[in-house]
C-alpha atoms as a PDB file:
ATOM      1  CA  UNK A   1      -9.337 -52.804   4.596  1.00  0.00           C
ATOM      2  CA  UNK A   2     -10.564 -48.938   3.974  1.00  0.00           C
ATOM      3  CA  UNK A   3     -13.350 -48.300   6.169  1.00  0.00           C
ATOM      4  CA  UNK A   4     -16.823 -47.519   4.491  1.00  0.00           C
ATOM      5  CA  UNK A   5     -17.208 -44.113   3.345  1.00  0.00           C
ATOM      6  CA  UNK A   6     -20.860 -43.275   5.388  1.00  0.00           C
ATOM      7  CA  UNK A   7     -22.048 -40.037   6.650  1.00  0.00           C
ATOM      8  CA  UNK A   8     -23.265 -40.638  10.446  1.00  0.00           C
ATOM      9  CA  UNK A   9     -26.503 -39.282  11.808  1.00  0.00           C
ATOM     10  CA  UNK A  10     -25.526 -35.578  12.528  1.00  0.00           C
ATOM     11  CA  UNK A  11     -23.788 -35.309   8.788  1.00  0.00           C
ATOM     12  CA  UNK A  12     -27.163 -36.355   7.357  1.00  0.00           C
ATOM     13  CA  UNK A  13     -29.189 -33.986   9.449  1.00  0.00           C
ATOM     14  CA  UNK A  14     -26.866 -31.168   8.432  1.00  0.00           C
ATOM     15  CA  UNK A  15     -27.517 -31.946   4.697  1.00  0.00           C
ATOM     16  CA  UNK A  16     -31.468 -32.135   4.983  1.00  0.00           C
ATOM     17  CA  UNK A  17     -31.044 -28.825   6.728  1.00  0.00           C
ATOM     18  CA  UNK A  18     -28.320 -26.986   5.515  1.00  0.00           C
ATOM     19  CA  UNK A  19     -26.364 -28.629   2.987  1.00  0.00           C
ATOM     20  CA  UNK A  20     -22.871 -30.890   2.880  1.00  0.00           C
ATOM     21  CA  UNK A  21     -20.134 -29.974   1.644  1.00  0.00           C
ATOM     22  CA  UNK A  22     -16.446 -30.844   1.751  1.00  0.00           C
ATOM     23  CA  UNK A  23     -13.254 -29.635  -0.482  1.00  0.00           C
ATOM     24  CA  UNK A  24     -12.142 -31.516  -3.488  1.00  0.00           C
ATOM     25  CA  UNK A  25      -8.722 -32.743  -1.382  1.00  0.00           C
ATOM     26  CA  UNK A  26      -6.437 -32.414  -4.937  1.00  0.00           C
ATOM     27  CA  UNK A  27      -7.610 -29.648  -7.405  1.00  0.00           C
ATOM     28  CA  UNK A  28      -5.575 -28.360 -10.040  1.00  0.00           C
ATOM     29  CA  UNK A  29      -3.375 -26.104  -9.485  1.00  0.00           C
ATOM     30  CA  UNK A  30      -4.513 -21.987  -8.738  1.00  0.00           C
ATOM     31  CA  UNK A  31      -8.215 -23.463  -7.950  1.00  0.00           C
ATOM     32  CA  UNK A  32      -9.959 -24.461  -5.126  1.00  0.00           C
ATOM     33  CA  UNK A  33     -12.983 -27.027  -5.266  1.00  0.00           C
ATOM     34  CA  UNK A  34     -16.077 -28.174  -3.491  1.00  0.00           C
ATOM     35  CA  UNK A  35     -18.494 -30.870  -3.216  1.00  0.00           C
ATOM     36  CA  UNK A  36     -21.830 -29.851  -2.147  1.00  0.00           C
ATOM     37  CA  UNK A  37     -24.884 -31.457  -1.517  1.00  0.00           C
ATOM     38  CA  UNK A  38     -28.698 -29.612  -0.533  1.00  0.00           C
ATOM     39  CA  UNK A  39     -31.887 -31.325  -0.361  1.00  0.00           C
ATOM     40  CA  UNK A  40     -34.688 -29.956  -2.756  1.00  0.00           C
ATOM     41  CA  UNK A  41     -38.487 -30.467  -2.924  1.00  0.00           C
ATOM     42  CA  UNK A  42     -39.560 -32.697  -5.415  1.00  0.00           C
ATOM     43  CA  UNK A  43     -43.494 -33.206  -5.272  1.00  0.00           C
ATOM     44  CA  UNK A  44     -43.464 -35.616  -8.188  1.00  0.00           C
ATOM     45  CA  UNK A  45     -40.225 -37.705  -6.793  1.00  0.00           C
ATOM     46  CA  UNK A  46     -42.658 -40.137  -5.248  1.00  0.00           C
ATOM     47  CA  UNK A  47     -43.021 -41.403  -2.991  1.00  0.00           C
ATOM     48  CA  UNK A  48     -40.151 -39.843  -0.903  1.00  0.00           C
ATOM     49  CA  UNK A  49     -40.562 -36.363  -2.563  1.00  0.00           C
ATOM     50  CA  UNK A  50     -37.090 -35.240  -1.185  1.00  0.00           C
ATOM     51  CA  UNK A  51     -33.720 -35.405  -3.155  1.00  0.00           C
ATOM     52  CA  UNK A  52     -30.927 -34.163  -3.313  1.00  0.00           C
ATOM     53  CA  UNK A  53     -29.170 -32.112  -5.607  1.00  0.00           C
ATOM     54  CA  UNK A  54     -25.374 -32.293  -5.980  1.00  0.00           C
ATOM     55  CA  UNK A  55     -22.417 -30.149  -7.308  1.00  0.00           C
ATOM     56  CA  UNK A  56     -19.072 -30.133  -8.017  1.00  0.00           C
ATOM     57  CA  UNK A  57     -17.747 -26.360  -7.863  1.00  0.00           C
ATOM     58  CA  UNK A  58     -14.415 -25.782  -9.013  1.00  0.00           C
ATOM     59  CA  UNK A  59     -12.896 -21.765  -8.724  1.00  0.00           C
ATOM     60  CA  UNK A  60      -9.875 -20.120  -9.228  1.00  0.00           C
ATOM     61  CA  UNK A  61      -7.727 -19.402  -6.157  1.00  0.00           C
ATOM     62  CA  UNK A  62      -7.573 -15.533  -6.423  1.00  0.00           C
ATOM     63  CA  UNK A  63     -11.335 -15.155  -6.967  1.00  0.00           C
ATOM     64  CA  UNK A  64     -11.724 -16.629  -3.680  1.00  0.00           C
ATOM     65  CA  UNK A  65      -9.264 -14.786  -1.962  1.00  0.00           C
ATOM     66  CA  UNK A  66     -11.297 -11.333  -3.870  1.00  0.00           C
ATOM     67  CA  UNK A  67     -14.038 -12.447  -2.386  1.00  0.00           C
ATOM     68  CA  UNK A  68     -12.932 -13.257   1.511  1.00  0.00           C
ATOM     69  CA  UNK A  69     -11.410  -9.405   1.436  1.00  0.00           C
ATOM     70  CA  UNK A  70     -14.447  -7.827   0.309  1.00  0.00           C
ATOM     71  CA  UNK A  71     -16.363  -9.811   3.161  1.00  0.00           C
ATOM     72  CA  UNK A  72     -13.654  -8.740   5.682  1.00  0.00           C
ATOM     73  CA  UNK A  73     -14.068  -4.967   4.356  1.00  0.00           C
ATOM     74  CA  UNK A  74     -17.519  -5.139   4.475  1.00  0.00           C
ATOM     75  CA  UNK A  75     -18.058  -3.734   1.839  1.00  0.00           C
ATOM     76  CA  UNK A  76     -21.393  -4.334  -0.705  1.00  0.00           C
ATOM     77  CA  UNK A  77     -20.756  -6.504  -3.380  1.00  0.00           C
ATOM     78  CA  UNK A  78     -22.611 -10.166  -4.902  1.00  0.00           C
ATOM     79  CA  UNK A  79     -19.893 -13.009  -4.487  1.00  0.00           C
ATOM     80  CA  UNK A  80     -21.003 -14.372  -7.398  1.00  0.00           C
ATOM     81  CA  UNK A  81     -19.633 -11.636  -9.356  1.00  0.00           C
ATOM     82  CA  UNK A  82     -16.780 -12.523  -8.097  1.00  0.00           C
ATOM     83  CA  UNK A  83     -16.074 -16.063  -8.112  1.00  0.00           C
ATOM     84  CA  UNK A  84     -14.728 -16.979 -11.174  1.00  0.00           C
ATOM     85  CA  UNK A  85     -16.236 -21.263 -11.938  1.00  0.00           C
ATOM     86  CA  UNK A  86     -13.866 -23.040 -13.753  1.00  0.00           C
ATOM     87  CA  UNK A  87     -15.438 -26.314 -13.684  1.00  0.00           C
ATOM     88  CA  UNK A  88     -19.418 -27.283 -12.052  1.00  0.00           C
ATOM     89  CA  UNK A  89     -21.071 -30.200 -12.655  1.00  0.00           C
ATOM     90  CA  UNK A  90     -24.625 -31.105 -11.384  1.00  0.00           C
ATOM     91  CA  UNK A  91     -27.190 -33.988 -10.860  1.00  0.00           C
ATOM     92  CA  UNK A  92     -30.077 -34.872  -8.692  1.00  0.00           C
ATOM     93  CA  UNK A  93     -30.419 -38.271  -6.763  1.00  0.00           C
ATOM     94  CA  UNK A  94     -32.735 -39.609  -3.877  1.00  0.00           C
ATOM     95  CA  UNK A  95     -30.371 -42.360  -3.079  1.00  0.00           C
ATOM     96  CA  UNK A  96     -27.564 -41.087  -0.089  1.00  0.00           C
ATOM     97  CA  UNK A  97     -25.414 -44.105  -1.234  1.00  0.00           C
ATOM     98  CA  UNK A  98     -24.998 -42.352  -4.739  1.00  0.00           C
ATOM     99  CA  UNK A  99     -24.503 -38.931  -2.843  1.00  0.00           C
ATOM    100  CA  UNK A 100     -21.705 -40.700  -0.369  1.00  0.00           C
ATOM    101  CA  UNK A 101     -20.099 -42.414  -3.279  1.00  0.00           C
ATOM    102  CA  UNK A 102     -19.391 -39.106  -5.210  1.00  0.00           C
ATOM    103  CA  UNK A 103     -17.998 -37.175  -2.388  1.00  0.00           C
ATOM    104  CA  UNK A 104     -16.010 -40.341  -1.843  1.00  0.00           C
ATOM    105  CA  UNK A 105     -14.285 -39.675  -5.314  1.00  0.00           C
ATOM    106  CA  UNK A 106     -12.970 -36.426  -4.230  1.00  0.00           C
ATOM    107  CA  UNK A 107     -12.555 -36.445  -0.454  1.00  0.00           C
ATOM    108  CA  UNK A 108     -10.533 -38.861   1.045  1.00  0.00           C
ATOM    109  CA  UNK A 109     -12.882 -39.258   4.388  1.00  0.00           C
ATOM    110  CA  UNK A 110     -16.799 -38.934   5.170  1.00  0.00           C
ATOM    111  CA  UNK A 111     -15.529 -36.813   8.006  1.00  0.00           C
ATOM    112  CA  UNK A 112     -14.222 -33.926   6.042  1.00  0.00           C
ATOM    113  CA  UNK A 113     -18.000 -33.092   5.112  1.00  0.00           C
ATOM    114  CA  UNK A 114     -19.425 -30.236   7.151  1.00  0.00           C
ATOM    115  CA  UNK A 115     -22.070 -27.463   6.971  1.00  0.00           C
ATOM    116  CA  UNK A 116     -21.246 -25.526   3.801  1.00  0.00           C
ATOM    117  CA  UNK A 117     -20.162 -22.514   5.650  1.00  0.00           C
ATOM    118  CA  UNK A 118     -17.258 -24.458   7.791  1.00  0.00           C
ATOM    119  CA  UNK A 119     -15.535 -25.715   4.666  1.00  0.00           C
ATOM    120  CA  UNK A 120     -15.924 -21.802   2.632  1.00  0.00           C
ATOM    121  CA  UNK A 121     -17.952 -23.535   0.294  1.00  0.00           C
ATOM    122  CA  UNK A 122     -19.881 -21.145  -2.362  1.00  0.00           C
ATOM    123  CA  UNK A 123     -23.532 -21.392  -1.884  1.00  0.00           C
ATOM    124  CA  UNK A 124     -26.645 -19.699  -0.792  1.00  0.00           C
ATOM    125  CA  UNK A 125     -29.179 -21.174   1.238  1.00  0.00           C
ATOM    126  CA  UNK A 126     -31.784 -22.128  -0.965  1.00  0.00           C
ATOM    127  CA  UNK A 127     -35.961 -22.208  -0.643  1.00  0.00           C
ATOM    128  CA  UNK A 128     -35.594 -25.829  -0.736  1.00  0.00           C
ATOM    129  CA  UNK A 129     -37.674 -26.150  -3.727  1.00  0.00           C
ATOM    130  CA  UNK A 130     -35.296 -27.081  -7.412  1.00  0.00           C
ATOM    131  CA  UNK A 131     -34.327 -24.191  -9.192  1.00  0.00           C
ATOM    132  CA  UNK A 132     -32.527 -23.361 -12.890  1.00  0.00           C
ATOM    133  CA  UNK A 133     -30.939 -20.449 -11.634  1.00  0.00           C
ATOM    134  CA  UNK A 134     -28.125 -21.743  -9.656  1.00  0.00           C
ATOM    135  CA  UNK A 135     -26.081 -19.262  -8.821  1.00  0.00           C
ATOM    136  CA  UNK A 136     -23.062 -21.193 -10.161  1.00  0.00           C
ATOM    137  CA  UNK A 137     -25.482 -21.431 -13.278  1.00  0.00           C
ATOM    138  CA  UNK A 138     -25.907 -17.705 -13.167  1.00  0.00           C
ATOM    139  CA  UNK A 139     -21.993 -17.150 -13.211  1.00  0.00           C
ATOM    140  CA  UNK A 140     -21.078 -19.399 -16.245  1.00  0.00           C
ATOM    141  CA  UNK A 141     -24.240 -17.658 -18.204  1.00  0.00           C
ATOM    142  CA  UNK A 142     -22.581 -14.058 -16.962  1.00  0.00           C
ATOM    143  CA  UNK A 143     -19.446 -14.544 -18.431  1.00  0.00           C
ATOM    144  CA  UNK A 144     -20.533 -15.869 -21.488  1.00  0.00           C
ATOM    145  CA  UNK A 145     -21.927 -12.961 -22.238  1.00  0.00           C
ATOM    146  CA  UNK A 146     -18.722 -11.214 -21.213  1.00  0.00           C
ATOM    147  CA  UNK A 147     -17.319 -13.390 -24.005  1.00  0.00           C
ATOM    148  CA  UNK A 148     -19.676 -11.748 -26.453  1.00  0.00           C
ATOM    149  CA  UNK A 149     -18.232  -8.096 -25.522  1.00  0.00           C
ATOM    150  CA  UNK A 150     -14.837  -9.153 -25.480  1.00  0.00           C
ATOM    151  CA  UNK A 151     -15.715 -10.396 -29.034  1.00  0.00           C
ATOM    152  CA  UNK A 152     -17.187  -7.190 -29.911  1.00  0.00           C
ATOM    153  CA  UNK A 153     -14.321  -5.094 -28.465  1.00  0.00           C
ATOM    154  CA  UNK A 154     -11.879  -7.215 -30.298  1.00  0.00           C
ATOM    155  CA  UNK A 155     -13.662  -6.770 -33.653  1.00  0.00           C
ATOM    156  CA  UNK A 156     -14.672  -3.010 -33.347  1.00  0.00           C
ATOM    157  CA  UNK A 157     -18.303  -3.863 -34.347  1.00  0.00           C
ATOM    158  CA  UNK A 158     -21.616  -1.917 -33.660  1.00  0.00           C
ATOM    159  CA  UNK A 159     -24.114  -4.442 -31.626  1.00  0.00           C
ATOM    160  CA  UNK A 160     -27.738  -3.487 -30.192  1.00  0.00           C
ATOM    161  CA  UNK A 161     -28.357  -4.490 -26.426  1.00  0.00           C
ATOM    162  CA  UNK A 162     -31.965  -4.518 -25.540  1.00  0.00           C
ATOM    163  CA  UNK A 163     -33.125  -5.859 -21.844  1.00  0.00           C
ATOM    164  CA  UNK A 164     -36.649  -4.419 -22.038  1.00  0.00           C
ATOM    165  CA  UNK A 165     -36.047  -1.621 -20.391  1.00  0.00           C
ATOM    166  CA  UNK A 166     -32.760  -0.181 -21.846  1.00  0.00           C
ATOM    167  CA  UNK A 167     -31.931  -0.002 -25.449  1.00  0.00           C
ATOM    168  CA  UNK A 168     -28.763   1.170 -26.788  1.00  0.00           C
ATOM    169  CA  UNK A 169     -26.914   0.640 -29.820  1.00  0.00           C
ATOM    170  CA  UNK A 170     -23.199   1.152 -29.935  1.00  0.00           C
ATOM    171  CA  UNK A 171     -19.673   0.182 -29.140  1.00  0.00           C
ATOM    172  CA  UNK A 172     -18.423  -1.539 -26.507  1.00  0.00           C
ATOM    173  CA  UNK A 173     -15.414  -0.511 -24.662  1.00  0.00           C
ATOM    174  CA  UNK A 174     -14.328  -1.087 -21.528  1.00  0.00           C
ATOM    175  CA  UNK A 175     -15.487  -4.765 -20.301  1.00  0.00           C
ATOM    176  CA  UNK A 176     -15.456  -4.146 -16.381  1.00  0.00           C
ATOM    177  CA  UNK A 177     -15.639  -7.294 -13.653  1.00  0.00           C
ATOM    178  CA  UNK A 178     -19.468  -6.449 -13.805  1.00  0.00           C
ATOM    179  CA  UNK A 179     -20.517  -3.971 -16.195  1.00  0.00           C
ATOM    180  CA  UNK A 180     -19.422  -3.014 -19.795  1.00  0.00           C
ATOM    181  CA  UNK A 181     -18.934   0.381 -21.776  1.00  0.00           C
ATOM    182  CA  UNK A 182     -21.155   1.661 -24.716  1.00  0.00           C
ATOM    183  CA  UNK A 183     -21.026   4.287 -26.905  1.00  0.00           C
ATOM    184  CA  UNK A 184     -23.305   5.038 -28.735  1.00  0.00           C
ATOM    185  CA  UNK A 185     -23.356   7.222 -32.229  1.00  0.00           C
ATOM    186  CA  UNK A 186     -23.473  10.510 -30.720  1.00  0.00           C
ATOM    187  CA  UNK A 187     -20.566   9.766 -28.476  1.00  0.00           C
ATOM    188  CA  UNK A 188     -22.484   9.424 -25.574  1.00  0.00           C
ATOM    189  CA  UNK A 189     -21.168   6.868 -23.009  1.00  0.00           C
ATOM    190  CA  UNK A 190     -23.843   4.125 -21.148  1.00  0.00           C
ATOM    191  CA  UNK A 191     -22.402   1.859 -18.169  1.00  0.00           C
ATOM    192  CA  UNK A 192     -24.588  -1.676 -18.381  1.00  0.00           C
ATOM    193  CA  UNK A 193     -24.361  -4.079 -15.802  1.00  0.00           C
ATOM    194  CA  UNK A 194     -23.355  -7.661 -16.840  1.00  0.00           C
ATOM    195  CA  UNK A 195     -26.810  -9.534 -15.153  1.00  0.00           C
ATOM    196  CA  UNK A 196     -28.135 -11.257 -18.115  1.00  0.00           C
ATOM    197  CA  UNK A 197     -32.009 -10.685 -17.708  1.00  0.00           C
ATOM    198  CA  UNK A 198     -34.588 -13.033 -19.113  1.00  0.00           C
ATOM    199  CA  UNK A 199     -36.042 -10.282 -21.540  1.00  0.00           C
ATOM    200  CA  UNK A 200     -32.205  -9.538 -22.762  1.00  0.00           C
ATOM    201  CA  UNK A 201     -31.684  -9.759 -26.579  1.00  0.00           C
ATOM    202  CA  UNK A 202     -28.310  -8.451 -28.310  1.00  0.00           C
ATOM    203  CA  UNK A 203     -27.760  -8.532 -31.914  1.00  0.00           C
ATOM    204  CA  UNK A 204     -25.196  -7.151 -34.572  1.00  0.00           C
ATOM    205  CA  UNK A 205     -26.056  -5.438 -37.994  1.00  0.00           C
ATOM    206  CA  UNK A 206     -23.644  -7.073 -40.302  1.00  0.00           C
ATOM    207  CA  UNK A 207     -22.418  -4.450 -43.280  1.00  0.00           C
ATOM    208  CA  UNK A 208     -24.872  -6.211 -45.955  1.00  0.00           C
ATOM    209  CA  UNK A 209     -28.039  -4.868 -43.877  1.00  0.00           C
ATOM    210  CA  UNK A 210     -28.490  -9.246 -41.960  1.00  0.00           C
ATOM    211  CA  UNK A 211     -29.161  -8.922 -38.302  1.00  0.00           C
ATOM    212  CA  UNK A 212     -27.509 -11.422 -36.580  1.00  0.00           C
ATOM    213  CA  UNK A 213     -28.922 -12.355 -33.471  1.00  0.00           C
ATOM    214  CA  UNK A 214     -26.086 -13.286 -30.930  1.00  0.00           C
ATOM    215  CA  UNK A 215     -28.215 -13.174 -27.498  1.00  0.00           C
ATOM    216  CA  UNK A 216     -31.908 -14.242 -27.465  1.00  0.00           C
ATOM    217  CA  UNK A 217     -34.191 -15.223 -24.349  1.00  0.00           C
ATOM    218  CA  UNK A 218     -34.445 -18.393 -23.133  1.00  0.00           C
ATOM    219  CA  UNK A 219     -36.618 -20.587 -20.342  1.00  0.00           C
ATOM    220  CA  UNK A 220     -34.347 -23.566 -21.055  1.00  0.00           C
ATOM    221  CA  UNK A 221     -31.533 -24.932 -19.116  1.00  0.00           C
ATOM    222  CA  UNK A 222     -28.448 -24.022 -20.713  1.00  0.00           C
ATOM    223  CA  UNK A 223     -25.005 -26.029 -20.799  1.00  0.00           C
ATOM    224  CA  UNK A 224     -22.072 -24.055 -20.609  1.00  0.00           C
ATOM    225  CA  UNK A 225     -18.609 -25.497 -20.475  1.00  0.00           C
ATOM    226  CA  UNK A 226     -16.394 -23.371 -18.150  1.00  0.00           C
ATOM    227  CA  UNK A 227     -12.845 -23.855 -20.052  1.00  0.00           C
ATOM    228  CA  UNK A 228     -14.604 -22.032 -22.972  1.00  0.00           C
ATOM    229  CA  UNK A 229     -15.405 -19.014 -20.784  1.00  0.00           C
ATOM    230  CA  UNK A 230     -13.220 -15.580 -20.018  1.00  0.00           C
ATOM    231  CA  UNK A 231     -11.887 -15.333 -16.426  1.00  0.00           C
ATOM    232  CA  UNK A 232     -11.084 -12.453 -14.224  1.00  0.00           C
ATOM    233  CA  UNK A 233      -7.350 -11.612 -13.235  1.00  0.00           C
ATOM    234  CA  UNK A 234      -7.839  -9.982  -9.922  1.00  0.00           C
ATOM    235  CA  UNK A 235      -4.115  -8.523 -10.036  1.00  0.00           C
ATOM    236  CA  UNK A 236      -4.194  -7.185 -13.110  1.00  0.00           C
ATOM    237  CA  UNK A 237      -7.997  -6.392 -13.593  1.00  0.00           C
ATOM    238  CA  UNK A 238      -8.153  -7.366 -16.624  1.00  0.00           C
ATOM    239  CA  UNK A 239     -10.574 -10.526 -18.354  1.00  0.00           C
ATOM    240  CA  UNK A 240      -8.349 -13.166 -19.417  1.00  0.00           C
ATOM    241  CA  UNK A 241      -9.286 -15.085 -22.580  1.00  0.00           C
ATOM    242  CA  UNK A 242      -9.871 -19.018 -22.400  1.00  0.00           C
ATOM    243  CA  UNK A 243      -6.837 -20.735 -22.799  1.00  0.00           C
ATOM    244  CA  UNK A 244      -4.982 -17.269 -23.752  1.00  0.00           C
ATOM    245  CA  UNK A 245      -6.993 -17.622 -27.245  1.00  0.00           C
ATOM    246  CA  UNK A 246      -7.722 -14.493 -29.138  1.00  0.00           C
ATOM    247  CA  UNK A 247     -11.800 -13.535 -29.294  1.00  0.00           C
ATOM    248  CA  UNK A 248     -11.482 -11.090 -32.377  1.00  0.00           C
END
């Protein structure tokens, strides 16, 4: 008979602390996966006013490895930026048999779940209050907009980015890991940074004079699905379109 899949006493301390997390034990192949577990504040969860907020993180192999070099290099970079999701999924529960019984789908014993940083899991150690702005969240809503400018590369077409602080109409060009090439009418050249604000808007001028609004601010959770989104080949340094598709 299989034993019971439990966390003991330390594992459980670790999670209200830290966090829990243990590797997805058969991923698909080139990616690399994670369960993790942190507990949040929840005043109105009553009466316990603790849960705990679970995720599934799923990356590609070589975004992993990017990011373990520039660590070992030192050098100043976000790993976000870096990691390249390819699957996340998300829920909040106050019941530890619920969290036990998901990491039991995708690791084979209780014992394989440590502190977050033994098992290279992506994370940051949060405030311990519930956020939107995950910063797995943050990474799928980066590189949608990346699909945007890959779109508007493809097609050749003249869009307006305004964040509240810069605006620029132009062209894009270049789409870098984190920033993107515009030029504008007067051939002048303007590096943004791909760090979708919360003031950003972007918008296209089609040739009959309609504004098309492609990018518009939002306080709302947003779903993303990850397959749909560009990722970036480290080797070749190039964004790689979903499923090889064409974004023209």
């Amino acid at each position: 008979m299989n034993k019971p899949f439990h966390f003991d006493l330390k594992q459980t301390n670790t999670l209200r602390v830290s966090g829990l997390a243990a590797y997805v034990q058969r991923p698909p192949e080139d990616r690399i996966g994670w369960v993790l577990a942190q507990s949040v504040w929840l005043p109105e969860w009553r009466p316990k006013k603790w849960a705990t907020q679970v995720q599934r993180i799923e990356v590609t192999w070589d975004s992993l490895k990017a990011v373990q070099a520039a660590e070992e290099a030192q050098l100043n970079f976000e790993p976000w930026d870096y990691y390249m999701v390819t699957d996340h999924e998300l829920f909040l529960t106050d019941d530890m048999a619920e969290v036990e019984r998901y990491f039991a789908l995708y690791t084979d014993k209780p014992e394989f779940a440590q502190h977050p940083d033994h098992v290279q899991c992506p994370h940051e150690f949060n405030n311990r209050e519930l956020s939107r702005d995950l910063p797995a969240h943050l990474n799928l809503k980066r590189r949608k907009l990346v699909r945007l400018f890959l779109h508007y590369q493809a097609t050749g077409c003249t869009m307006t980015w305004d964040d509240g602080y810069t605006r620029i109409q132009g062209r894009v060009g270049h789409v870098h890991l984190a920033s993107v090439d515009v030029t504008d009418s007067t051939g002048k050249q303007t590096s943004l940074w791909l760090g979708p604000s919360d003031s950003l808007r972007i918008s296209v001028t089609e040739p009959d004079g309609y504004i098309r609004a492609d990018w518009i601010p939002s306080s709302r959770p947003q779903g993303f699905d990850p397959a749909s989104l560009p990722v970036w080949d480290f080797g070749q340094q190039v964004w790689v379109p979903p499923h090889d598709e064409p974004l023209a």
